[in-house]
Protein backbone atom coordinates (compact mmCIF):
# COMPACT_ATOMS: atom_id res chain seq x y z
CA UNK A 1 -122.79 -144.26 17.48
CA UNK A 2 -121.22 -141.64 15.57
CA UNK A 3 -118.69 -139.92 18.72
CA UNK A 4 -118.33 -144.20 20.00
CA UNK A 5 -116.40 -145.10 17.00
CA UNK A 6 -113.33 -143.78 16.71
CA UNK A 7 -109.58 -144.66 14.68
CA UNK A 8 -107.87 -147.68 15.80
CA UNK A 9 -110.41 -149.97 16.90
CA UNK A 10 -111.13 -153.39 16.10
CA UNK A 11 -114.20 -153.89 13.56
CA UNK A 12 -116.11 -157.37 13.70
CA UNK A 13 -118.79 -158.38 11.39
CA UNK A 14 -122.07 -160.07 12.37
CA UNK A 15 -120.70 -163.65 12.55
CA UNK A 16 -117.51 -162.66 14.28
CA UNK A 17 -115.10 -162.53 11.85
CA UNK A 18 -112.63 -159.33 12.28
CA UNK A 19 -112.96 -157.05 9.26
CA UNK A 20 -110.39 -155.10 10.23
CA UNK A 21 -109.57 -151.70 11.86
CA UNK A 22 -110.75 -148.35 11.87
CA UNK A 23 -108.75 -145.83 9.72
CA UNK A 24 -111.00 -142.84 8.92
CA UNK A 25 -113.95 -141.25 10.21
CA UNK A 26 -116.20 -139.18 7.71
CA UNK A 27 -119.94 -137.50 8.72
CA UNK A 28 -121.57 -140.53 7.48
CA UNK A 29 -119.17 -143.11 6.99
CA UNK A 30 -116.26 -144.85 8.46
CA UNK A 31 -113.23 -146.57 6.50
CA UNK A 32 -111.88 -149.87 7.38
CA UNK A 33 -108.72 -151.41 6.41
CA UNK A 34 -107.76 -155.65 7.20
CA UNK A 35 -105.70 -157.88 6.14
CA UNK A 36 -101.92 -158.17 6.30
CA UNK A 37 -100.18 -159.13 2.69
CA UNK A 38 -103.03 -158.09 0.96
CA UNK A 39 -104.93 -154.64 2.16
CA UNK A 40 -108.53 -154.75 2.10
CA UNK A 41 -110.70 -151.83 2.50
CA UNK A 42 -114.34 -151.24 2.96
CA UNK A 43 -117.25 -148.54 4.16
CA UNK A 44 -119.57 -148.90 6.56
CA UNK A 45 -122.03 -146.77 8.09
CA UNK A 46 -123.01 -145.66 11.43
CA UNK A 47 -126.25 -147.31 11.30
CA UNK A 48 -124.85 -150.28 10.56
CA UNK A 49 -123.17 -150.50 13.99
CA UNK A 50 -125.41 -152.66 16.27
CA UNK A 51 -122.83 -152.55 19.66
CA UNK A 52 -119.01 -150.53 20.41
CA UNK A 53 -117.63 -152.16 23.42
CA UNK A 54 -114.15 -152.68 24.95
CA UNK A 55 -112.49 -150.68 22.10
CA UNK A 56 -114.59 -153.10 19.66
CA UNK A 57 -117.02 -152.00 16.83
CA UNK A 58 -119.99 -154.61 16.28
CA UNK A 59 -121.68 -154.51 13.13
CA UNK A 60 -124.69 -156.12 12.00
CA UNK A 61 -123.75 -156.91 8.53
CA UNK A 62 -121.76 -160.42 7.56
CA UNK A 63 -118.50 -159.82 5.63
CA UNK A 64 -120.29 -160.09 2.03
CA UNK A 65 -122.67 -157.35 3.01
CA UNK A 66 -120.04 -154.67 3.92
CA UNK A 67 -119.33 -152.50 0.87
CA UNK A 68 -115.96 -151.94 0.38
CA UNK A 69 -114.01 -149.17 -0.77
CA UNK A 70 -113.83 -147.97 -3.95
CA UNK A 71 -110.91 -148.93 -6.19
CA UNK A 72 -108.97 -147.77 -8.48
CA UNK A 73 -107.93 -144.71 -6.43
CA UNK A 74 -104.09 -146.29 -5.36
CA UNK A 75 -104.57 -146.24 -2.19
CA UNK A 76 -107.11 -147.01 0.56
CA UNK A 77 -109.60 -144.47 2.40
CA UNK A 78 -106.97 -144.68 5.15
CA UNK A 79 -104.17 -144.27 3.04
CA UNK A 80 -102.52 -147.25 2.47
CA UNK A 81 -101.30 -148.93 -0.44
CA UNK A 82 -102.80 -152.15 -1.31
CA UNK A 83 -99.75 -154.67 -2.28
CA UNK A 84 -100.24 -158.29 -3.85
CA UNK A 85 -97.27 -160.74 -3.12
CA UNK A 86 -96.94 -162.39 -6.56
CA UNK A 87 -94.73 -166.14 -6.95
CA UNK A 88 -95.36 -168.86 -8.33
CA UNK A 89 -96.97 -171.89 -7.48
CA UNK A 90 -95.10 -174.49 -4.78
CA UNK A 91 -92.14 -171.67 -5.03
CA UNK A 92 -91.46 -170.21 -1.11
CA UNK A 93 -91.16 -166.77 -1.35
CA UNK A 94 -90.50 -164.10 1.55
CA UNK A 95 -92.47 -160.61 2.00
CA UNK A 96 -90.42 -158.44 4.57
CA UNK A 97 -93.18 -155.50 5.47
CA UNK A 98 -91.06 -152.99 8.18
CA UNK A 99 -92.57 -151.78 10.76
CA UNK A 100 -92.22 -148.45 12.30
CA UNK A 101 -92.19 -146.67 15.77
CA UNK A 102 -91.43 -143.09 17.34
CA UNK A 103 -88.56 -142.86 19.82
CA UNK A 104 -89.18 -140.09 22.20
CA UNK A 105 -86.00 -137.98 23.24
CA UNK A 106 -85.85 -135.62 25.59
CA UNK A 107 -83.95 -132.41 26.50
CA UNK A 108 -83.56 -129.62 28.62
CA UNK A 109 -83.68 -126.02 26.89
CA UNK A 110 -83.51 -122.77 29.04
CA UNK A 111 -86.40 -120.51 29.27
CA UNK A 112 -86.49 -116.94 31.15
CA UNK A 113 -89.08 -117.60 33.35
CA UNK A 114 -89.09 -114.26 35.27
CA UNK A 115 -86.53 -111.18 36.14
CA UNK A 116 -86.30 -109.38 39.43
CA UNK A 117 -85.98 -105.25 39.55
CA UNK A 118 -84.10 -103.59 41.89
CA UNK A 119 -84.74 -100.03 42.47
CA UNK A 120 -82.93 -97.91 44.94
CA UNK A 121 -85.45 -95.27 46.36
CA UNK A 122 -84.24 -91.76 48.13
CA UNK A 123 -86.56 -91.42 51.12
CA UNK A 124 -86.52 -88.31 53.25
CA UNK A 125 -86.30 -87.55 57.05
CA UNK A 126 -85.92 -84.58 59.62
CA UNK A 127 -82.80 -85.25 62.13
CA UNK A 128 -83.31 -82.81 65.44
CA UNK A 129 -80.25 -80.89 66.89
CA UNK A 130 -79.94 -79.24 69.76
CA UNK A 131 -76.60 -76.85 69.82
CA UNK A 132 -75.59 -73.91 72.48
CA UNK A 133 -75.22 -70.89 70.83
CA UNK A 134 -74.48 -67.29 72.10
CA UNK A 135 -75.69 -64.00 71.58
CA UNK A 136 -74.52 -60.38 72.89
CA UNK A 137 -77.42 -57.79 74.07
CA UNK A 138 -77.20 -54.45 74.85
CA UNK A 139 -77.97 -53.05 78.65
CA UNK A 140 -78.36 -49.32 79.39
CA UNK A 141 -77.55 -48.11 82.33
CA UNK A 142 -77.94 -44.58 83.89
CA UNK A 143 -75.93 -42.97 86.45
CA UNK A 144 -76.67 -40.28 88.46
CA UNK A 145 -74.69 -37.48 89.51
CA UNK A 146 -73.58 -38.04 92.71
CA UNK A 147 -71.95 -41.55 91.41
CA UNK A 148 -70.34 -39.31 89.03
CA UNK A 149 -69.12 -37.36 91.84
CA UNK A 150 -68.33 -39.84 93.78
CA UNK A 151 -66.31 -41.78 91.75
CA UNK A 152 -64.37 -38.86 90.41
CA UNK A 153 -61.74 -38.39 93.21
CA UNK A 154 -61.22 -42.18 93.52
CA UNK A 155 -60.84 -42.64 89.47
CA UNK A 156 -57.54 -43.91 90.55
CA UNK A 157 -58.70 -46.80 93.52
CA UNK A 158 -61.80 -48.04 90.57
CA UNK A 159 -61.42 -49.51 87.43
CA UNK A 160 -62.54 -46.87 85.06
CA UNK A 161 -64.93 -47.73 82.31
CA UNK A 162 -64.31 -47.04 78.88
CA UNK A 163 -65.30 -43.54 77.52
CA UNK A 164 -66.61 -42.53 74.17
CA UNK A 165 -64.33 -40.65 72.36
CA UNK A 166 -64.76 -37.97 70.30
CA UNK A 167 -67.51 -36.56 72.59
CA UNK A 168 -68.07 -33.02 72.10
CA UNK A 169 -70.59 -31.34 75.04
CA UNK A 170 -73.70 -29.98 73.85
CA UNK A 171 -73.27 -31.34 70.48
CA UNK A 172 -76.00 -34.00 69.12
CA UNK A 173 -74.32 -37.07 67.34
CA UNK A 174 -75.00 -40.88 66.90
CA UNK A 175 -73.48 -44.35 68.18
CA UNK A 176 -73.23 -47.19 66.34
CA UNK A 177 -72.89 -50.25 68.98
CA UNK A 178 -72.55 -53.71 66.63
CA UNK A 179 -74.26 -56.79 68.88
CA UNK A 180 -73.06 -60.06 67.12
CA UNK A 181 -74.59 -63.61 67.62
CA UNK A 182 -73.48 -67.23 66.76
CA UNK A 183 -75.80 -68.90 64.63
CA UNK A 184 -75.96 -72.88 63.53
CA UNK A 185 -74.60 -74.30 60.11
CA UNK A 186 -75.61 -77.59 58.74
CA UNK A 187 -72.73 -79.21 56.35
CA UNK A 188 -74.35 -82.73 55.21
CA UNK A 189 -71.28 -85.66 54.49
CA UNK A 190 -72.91 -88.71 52.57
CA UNK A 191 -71.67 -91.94 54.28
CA UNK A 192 -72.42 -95.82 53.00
CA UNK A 193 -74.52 -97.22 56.06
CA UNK A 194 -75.84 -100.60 54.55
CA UNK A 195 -75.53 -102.71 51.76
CA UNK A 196 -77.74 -105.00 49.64
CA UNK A 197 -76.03 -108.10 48.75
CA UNK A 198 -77.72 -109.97 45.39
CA UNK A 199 -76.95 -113.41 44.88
CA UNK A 200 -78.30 -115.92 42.36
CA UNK A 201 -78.09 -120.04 42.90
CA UNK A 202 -79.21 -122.56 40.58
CA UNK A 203 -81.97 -125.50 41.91
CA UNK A 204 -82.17 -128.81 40.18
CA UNK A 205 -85.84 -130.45 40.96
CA UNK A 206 -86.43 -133.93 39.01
CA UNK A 207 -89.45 -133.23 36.38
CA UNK A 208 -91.47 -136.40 34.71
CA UNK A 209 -92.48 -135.43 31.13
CA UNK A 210 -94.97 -137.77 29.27
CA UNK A 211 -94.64 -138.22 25.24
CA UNK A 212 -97.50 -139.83 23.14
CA UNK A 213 -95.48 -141.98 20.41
CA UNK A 214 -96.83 -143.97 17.44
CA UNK A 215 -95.74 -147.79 16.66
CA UNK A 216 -97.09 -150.31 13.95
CA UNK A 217 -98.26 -153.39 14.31
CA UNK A 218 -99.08 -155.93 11.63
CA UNK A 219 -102.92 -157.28 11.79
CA UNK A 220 -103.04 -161.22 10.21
CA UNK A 221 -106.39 -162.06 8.65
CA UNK A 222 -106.86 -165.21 7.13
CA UNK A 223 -109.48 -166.13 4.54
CA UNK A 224 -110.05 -169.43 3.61
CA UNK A 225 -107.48 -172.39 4.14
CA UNK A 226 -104.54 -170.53 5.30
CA UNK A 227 -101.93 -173.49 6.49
CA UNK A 228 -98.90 -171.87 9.22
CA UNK A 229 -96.65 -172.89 11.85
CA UNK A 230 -97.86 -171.76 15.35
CA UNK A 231 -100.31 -169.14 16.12
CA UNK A 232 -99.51 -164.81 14.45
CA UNK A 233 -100.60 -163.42 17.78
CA UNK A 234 -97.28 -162.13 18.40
CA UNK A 235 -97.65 -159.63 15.14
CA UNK A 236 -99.87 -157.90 17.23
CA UNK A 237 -97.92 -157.05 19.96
């Protein structure tokens, strides 16, 4: 019975009269506190728990055999303080007890709940030309004699080709002939060819939030001849 009983519930004795409710729960013991103008508290074991049903704790002990709490302390196992409502006889008199309860507010705070990283990454790759270029070469020819001859006496009908100067017969010497070639240059030009465009909207989703909030209610017991108008269920509400 010991994980069955637990604060809050209803505790009834053996003959069905409510003792009150639960308000502690040691290893061996459980506290009970009843009674509305005047607290009451007792101590009852787990053992002495014959049934827990529907919220309700069953004992098996009448009202005179429950122990109750000890005294003297100020203020009940559950922490309450025990008041008496003192007047004198056939005088009315009027005990206001207030009753609390939590509100529950809510409210929207902003929390980061992530970041995004953008990187901008230099990648690599081989572009293929294919330019025209030009290149001179050197062709040696040999001509005989008799074209020599020949084209002595008409030197002046013929286009005549360019002679070396500075040609000295049967004297050894050296020609320098330069051969040129065009070759390809690559100049690179950095251009903007695409852009990334980052925006950032704000969603509004509807989110249901639950809140566990405390309220008091007043408990009525009534010992003996107790004489009122109309019934105190409604304290318990």
């Amino acid at each position: 019975m010991r994980g069955d009983v637990r604060e809050g519930m209803r505790v009834f004795t053996a003959d069905g009269t409510r003792l009150g409710t639960v308000v502690g729960c040691g290893e061996e013991t459980f506290a009970i506190e009843g009674g509305l103008l005047r607290l009451k508290a007792f101590t009852a074991r787990y053992g002495d728990v014959v049934d827990v049903r529907e919220g309700d704790v069953h004992l098996g002990l009448t009202r005179d055999e429950v122990s109750p709490a000890e005294e003297g302390a100020g203020h009940a196992e559950g922490g309450g303080t025990e008041s008496v409502l003192a007047a004198d006889f056939a005088t009315p008199s009027e005990l206001v007890i207030p009753l609390a309860r939590e509100e529950a507010h809510p409210r929207v705070v902003v929390h980061e709940t992530g970041q995004v990283r953008i990187h901008k990454v230099v990648r690599t790759e081989v572009r293929h030309f294919t330019v025209p270029v030009r290149r001179e070469e050197l062709v040696v020819e040999r001509v005989s004699e008799q074209v020599v001859a020949a084209e002595g006496p008409r030197a002046t009908s013929a286009p005549a080709r360019p002679v070396l100067e500075g040609l000295v017969p049967f004297e050894a010497g050296t020609f320098v002939i330069p051969l040129h070639e065009e070759r390809v240059e690559l100049t690179k030009t950095v251009h903007v060819w695409q852009e990334v465009a980052v925006s950032r909207y704000t969603a509004e989703a509807l989110q249901k939030v639950h809140a566990t909030v405390r309220k008091e209610t007043a408990e009525v017991e009534e010992r003996g001849e107790v004489l009122h108008d109309g019934p105190v269920d409604g304290l318990h509400s």
